[in-house]
Every structure is written in C-alpha cells, then in structure tokens.
Protein backbone atom coordinates (compact mmCIF):
# COMPACT_ATOMS: atom_id res chain seq x y z
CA UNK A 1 24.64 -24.62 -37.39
CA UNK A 2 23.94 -21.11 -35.57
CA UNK A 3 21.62 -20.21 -39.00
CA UNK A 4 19.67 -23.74 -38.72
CA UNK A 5 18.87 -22.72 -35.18
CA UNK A 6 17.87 -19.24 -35.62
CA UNK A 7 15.79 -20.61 -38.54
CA UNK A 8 14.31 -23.34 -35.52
CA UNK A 9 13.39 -20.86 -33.38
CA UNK A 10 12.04 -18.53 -35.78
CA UNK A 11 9.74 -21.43 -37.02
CA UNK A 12 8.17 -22.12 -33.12
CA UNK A 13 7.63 -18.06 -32.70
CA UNK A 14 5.59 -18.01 -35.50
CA UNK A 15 3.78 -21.05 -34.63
CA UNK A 16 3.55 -19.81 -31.10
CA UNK A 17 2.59 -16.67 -32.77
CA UNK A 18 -0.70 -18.11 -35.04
CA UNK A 19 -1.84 -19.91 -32.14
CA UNK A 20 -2.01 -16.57 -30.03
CA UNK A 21 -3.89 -15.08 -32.69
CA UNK A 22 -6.22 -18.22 -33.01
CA UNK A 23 -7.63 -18.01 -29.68
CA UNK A 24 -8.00 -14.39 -29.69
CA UNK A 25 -10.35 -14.97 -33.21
CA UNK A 26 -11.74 -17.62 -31.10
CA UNK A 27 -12.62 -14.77 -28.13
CA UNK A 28 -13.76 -12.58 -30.37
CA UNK A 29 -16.30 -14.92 -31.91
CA UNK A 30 -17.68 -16.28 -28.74
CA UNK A 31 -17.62 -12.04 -27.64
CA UNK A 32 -19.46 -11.08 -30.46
CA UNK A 33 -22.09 -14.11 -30.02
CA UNK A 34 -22.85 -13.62 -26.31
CA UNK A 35 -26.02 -11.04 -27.07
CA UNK A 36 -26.23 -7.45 -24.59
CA UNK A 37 -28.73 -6.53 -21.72
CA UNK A 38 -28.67 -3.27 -20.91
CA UNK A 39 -29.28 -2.59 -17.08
CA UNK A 40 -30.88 1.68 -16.58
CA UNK A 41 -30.54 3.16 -13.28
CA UNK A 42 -30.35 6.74 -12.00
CA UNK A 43 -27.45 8.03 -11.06
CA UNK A 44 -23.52 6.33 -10.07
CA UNK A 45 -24.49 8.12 -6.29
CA UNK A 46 -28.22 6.34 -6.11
CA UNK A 47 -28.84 3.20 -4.26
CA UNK A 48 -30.60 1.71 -7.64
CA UNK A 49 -27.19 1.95 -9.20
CA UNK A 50 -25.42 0.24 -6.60
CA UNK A 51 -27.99 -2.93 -6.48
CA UNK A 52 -27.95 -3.12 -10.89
CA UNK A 53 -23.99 -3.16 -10.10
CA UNK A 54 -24.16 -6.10 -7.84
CA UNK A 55 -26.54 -7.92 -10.21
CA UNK A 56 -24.44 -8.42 -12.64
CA UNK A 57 -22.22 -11.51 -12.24
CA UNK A 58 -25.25 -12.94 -11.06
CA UNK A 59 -27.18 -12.06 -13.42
CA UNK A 60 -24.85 -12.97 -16.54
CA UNK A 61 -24.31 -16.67 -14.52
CA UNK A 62 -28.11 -17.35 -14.13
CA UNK A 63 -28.08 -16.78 -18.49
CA UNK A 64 -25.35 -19.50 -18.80
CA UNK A 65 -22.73 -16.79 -19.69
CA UNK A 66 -24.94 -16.19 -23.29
CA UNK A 67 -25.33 -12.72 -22.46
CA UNK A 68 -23.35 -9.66 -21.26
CA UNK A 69 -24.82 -7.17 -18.97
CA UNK A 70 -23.58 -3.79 -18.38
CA UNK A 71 -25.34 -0.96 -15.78
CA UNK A 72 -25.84 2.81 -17.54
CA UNK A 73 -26.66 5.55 -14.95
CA UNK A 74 -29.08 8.00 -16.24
CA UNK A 75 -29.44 11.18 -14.15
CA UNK A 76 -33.35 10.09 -12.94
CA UNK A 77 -35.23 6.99 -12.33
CA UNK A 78 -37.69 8.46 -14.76
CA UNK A 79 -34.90 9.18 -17.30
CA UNK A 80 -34.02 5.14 -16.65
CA UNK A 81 -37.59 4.30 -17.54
CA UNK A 82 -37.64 6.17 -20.30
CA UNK A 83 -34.12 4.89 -21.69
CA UNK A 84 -36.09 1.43 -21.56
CA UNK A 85 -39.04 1.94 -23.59
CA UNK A 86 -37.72 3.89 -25.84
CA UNK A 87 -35.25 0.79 -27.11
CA UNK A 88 -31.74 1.86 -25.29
CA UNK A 89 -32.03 -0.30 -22.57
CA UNK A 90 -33.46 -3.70 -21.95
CA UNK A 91 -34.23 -3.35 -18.11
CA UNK A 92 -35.24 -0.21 -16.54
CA UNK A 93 -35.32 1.23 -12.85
CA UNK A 94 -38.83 2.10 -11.47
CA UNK A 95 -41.12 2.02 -8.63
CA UNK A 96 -44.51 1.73 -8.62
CA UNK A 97 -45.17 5.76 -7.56
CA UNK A 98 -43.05 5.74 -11.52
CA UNK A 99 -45.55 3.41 -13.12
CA UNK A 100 -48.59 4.96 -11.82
CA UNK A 101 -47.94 8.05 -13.66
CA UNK A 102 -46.70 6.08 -16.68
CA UNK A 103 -49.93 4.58 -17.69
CA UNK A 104 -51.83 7.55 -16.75
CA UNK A 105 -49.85 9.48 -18.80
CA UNK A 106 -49.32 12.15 -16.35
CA UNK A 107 -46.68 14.03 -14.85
CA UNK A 108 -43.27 13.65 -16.67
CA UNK A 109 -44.98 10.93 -19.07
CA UNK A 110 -47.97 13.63 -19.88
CA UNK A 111 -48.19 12.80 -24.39
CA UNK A 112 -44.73 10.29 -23.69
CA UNK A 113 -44.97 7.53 -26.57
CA UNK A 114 -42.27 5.13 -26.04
CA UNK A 115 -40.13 4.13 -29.42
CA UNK A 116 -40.65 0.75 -28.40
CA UNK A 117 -43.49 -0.05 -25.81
CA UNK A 118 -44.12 0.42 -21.95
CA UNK A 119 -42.37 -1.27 -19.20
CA UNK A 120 -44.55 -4.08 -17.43
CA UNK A 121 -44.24 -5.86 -13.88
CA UNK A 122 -41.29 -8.01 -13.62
CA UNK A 123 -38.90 -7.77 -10.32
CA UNK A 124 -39.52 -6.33 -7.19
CA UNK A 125 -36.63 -5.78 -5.07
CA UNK A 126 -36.53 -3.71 -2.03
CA UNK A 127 -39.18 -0.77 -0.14
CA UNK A 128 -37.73 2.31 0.66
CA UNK A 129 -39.20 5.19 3.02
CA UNK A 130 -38.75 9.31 2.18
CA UNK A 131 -38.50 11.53 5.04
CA UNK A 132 -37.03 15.41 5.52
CA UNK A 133 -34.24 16.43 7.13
CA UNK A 134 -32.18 19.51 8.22
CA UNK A 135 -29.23 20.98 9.15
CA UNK A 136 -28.76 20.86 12.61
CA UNK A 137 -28.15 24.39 13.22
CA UNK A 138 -31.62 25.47 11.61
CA UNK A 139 -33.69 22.44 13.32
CA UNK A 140 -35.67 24.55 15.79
CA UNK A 141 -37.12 26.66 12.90
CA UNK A 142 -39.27 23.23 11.58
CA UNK A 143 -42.19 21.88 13.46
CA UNK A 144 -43.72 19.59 10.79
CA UNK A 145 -43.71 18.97 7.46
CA UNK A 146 -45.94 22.36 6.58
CA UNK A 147 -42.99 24.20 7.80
CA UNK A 148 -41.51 23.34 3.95
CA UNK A 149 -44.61 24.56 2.34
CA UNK A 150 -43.35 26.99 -0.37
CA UNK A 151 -40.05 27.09 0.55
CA UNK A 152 -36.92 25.78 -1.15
CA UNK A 153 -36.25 22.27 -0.90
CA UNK A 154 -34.43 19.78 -2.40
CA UNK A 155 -36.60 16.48 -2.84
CA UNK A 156 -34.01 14.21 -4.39
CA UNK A 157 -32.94 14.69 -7.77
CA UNK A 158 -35.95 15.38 -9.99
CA UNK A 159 -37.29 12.61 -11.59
CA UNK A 160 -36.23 9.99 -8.60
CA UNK A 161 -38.94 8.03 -7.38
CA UNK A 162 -38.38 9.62 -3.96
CA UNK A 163 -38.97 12.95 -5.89
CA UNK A 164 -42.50 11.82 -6.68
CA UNK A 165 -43.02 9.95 -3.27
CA UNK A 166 -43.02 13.66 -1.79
CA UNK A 167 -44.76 15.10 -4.47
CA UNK A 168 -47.87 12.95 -3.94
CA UNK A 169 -46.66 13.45 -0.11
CA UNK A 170 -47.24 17.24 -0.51
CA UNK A 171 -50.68 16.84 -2.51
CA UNK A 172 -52.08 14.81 -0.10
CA UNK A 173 -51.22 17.32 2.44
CA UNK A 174 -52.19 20.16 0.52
CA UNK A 175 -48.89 21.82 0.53
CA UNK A 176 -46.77 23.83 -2.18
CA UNK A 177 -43.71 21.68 -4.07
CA UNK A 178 -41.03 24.13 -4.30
CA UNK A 179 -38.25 21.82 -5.70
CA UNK A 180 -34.48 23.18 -6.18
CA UNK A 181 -32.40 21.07 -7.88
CA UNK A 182 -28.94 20.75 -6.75
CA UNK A 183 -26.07 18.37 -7.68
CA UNK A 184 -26.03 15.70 -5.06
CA UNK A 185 -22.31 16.15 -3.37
CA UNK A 186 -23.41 19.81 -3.02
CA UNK A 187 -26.19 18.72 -0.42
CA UNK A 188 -24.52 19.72 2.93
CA UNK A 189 -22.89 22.80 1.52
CA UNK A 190 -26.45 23.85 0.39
CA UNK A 191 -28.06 23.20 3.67
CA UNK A 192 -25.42 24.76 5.62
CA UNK A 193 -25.42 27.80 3.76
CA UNK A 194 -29.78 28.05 3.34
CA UNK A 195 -29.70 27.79 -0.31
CA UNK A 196 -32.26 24.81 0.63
CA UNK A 197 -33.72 24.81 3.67
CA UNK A 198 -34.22 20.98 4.21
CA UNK A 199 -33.47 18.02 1.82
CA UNK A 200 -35.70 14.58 0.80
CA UNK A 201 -33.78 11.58 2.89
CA UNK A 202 -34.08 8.23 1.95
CA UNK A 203 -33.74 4.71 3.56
CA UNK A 204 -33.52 1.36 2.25
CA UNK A 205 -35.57 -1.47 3.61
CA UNK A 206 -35.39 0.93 7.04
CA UNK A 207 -31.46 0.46 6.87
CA UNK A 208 -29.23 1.41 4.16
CA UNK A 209 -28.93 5.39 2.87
CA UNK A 210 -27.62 6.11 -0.79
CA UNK A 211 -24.43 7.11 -1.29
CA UNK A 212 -25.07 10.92 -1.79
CA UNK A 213 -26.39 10.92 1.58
CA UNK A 214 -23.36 9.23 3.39
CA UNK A 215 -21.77 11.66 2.26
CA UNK A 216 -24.01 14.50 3.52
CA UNK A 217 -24.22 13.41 6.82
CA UNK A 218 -20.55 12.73 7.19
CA UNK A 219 -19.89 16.21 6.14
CA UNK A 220 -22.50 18.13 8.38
CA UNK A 221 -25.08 17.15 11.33
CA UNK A 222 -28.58 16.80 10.25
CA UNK A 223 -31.80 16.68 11.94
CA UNK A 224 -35.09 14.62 11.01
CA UNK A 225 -37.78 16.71 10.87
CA UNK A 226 -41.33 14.06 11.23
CA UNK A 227 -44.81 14.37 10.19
CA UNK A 228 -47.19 15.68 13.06
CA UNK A 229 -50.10 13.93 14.23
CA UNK A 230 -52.40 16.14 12.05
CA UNK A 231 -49.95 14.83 8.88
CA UNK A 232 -50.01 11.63 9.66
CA UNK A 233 -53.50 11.17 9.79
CA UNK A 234 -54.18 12.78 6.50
CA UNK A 235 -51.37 10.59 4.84
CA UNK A 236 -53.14 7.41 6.56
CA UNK A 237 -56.74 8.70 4.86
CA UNK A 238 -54.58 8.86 1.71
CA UNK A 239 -53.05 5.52 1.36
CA UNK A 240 -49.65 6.34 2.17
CA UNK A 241 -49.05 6.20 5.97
CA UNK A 242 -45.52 6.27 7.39
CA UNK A 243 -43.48 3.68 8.79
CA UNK A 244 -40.89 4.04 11.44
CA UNK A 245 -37.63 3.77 10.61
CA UNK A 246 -34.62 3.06 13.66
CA UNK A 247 -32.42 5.96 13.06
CA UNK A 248 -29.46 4.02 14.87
CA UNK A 249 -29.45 1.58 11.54
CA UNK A 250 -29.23 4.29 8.81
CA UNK A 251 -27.44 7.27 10.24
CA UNK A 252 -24.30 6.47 12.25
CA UNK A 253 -24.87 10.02 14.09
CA UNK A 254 -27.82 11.85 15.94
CA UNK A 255 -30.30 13.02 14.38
CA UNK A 256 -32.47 14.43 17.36
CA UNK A 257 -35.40 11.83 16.98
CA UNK A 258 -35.79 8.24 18.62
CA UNK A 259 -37.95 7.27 15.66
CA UNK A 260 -37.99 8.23 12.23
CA UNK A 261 -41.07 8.60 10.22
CA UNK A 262 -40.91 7.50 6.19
CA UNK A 263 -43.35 6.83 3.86
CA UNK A 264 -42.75 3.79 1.72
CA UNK A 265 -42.68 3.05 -2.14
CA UNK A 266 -41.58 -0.10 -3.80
CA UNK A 267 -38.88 -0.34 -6.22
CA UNK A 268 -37.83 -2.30 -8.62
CA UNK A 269 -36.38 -3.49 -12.04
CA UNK A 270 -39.09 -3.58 -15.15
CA UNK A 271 -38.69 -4.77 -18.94
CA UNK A 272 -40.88 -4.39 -22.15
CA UNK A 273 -43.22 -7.23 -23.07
CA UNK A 274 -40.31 -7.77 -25.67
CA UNK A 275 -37.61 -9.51 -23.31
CA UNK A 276 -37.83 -13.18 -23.76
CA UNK A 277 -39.63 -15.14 -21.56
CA UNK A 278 -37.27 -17.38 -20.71
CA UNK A 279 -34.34 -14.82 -19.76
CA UNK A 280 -36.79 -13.16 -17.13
CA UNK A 281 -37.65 -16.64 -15.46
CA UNK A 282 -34.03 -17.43 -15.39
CA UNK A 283 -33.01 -14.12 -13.94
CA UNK A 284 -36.05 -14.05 -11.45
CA UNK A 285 -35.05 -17.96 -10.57
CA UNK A 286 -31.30 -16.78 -9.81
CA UNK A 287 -32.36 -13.90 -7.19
CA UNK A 288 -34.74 -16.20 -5.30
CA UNK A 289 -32.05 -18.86 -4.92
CA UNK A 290 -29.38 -15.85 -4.18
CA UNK A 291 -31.64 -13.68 -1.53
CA UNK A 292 -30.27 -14.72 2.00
CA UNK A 293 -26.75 -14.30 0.33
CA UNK A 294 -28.42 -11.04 -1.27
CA UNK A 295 -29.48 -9.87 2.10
CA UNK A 296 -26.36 -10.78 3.88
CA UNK A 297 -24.34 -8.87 1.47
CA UNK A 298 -26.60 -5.65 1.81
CA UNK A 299 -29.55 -4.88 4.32
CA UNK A 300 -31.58 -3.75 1.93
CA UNK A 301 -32.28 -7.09 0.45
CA UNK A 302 -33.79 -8.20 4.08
CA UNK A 303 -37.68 -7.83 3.34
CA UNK A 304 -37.25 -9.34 -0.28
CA UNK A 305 -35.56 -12.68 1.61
CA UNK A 306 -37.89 -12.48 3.85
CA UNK A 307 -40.86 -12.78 1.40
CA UNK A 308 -39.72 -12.52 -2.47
CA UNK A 309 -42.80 -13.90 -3.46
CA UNK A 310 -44.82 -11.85 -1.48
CA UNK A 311 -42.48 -8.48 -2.47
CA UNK A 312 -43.49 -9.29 -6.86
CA UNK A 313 -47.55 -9.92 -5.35
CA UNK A 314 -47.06 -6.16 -3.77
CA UNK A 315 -45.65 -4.60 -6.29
CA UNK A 316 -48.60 -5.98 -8.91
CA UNK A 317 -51.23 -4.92 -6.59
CA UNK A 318 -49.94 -1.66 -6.41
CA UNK A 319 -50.86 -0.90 -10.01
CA UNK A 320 -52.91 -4.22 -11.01
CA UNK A 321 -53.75 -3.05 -14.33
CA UNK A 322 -50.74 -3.26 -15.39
CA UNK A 323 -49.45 -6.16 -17.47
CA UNK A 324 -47.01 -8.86 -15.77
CA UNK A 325 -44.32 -10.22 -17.80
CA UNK A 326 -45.11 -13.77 -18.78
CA UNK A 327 -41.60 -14.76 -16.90
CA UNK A 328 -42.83 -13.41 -14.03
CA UNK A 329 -46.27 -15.44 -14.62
CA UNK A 330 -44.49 -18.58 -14.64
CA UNK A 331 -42.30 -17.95 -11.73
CA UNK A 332 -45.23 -16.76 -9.28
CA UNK A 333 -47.31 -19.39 -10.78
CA UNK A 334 -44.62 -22.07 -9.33
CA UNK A 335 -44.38 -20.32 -6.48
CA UNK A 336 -48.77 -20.27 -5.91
CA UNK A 337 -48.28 -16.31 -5.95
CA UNK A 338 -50.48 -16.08 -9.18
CA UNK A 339 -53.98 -14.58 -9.72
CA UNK A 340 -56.10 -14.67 -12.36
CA UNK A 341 -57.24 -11.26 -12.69
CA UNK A 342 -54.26 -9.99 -13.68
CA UNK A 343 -53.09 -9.58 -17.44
CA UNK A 344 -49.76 -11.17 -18.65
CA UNK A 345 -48.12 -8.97 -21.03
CA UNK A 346 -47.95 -9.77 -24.72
C-alpha cells in the first residue's frame, strides 16, 4: 500500500514537474519573439537617462508588449548619437545644437560615416537652458561670462549637448573654450578646491537639475554667475538669447541672483529612417495621450503638455533640412502640424 502511494505521488511530481517546464518553453518562446529597441542616452547621472528610464513601460505598452526596450547610458549625448547610427541602438539622445553639427559634418562628426545611416527628426521632448555657476566662496572674482575666458572650466561632460550649447555660447561671444573634463560626482570637490573655476549648470524646462548637479549643490553653495548686458545683446544678434529661469524652482538653496539667465536648446529622442513607421506613430501616439500624466510625474515634461505638437514643429524648424521620420509625418499631419517643405525620410 505505502509503495502504491509513493509510486502516486511520484507520478503527480513529475506531471507537476513537465507542466513547469512547459510554460517556461512557452516564456521563452514568446521572450525570444518579442523583437529589442534599444534606448541611447548619456550618462546613469544625466537628465536624458532618467526620462529614456521612465519611457519604458510606456513605451513597451504603446507596442502591444511585441517589443522589449532597454535604456544603455553612453558617457555623451554625442557618444548616444553615434551608438544609433552606427547600428547599436535603435533610438538615440540628441538635441538640435547635436544635429546641426551632424549634417554639417563638423565638430565631433568632422569625416563621421555612420555604419548604418543618420538620425532624422522624430520626438521632441523637453527645452533646457545652460548657465555658469560658482562656488560661493570665489563668486566676487566673476563679473560676467568673459570672466571664464581662457580659464578652466568644466562645461558638462564633453560631448553633452550642454557642452556644445556653451561652445557656440563662447563663439558667439568671442571667448576662449578651455574645457576640463572631470567625473561628474567630483564637481563640488573641484570647485571648492579651484581645479575648475566655475562649472556649465543646467535646467530642465526652467525646473528640474540633473542628478550630478543635486548632488553638487547639496554638497557645497554655489553662485550663478549671468550674462551682462553687453553678452546678452550679442547672444540676441546671434540667435540664441537667454531666458530667465526662477532659481527658487531648480536650486532648493541661494544662489545670490533673483533671476537666472540660460540659454535654451531642445532635446530630444531621434531614430534612423530604418525604424518602422508604424512603431514611431505608436510610440509618438502613447506620449501625447500620456503628457499631463508625463508632466505631473516630472516638471520637465510641462512645455511638451503644454504644446507637444508645437514642441516636434520647433524642433524641425530648428534644422529644417533635415529629414522627418515618416511616423512623425503622419502624426503631425493628424495633428495639422505638417508642412510641405519639409522632407520625410526614406
């Protein structure tokens, strides 16, 4: 009797056993069918890493679950880009200061042939504004923004879009780039001590800082060192006038200026010509029915809720001849955002 019931109970493990290993073959199939999107950003500390992160769930729901999406930091924007067109990533972070230089073939693109093609317009999410700041303790030394002529800064990592928002900043101004390039947790440490003498700042949509500079300011006190007059008009003659920024929303201490003083650049998410139409309509579909939730969830979503259609027209016009993605053709097309003039990507 005990040997027909040990044989019993040895027969419903190893049925219990084969269906276990059934649905697993069954997870693994459906695993291996749902296809991979790639998502390049700069670095885990950016801002652009932190809004590819929060994509994703939305992102893979918008595709019907079909695809799985995964977010690979890259130590630049311009190292994101790159990751993209060259065919080890399927969307890229960029801004349009990035593309600019891209389809010149200038700067850190200067004889660049992508192993696959060149990113085109596709999503526009969110403006940011570069300014300088200081430590505290040195803030009386700095006047304006000539005061950093030649001398040792750090403009963001190089390669970030901010990096070559000042850069254009400086050339306008007719100043001397001296970048040094730290690691980004080493920021206060290197202001404190002089190795730099000031340090690229960055806001989000006029609210949010990155991650790396959260930390700075929680570690030291800063001061925001603004354009003069004289700057200001020159940047204004070159197409790239400053906004003012509330520094009550983006620092929580003083920073020894009632206004702020940025200068904007538009960022965003780009594909090849390659991604299929269809999967860039969905996605773009999903974050215009998502954006007051986005914008709820993080500041820095605000001006893309507040116009998303009007966020992908700005971010065309900044480099028109550029190709649009055909999903993004059909999406401002519905949405009457479409002109003619401009080229859909093949």
């Amino acid at each position: 009797m005990l040997r027909r019931k040990s044989g019993l109970a040895f027969s419903v493990f190893v049925a219990a056993l084969a269906v276990v290993f059934a649905l697993s073959a069954i997870g693994t199939a459906q695993a291996q069918e749902r296809k991979s999107i790639r998502w390049a950003t700069s670095s885990t500390g950016s801002y652009g890493y932190k809004v590819a992160a929060s994509m994703v769930k939305i992102l893979e729901d918008a595709l019907g679950g079909q695809y799985t999406v995964t977010v690979n930091p890259y130590p630049s924007t311009t190292g994101a880009m790159k990751a993209t067109m060259d065919g080890n990533a399927e969307i890229g972070y960029t801004a349009d200061v990035g593309i600019t230089p891209l389809y010149a073939g200038t700067g850190a693109f200067k004889d660049y042939k992508p192993a696959k093609s060149l990113m085109v317009h596709t999503w526009y999410a969110y403006p940011m504004e570069s300014f300088m700041a200081v430590a505290a303790s040195k803030a009386d030394q700095f006047k304006s923004w000539k005061d950093f002529s030649g001398k040792p800064v750090f403009f963001t990592p190089a390669g970030f879009m901010n990096w070559l928002n000042f850069m254009r900043i400086f050339k306008a101004l007719g100043y001397e780039f001296k970048h040094v390039q730290i690691g980004e947790a080493t920021q206060a440490d290197a202001l404190q001590s002089g190795t730099i003498v000031g340090a690229v700042a960055y806001t989000t949509a006029g609210k949010s800082l990155s991650s790396y500079w959260r930390e700075t300011e929680l570690r030291t006190d800063l001061r925001v060192i603004n354009p003069s007059p004289e700057e200001i008009k020159k940047l204004k003659a070159a197409n790239l006038a400053p906004v003012d920024i509330d520094p009550t929303k983006a620092f929580s201490k003083d920073v020894g200026v009632k206004t702020i003083l940025g200068v904007p650049l538009l960022f965003g998410y780009n594909v090849r010509a390659d991604m299929p139409e269809d999967v860039v309509y969905k996605m773009l579909s999903s974050f215009y029915k998502e954006r007051e939730n986005l914008a709820k969830a993080d500041p820095g979503f605000t001006p893309m809720a507040r116009d998303f259609v009007g966020m992908q027209v700005n971010g065309i016009l900044a480099n028109p001849h550029v190709p649009v993605h055909a999903g993004l053709a059909k999406f401002l097309k519905e949405h009457k955002g479409w002109n003619d003039k401009w080229k859909i990507a093949k």
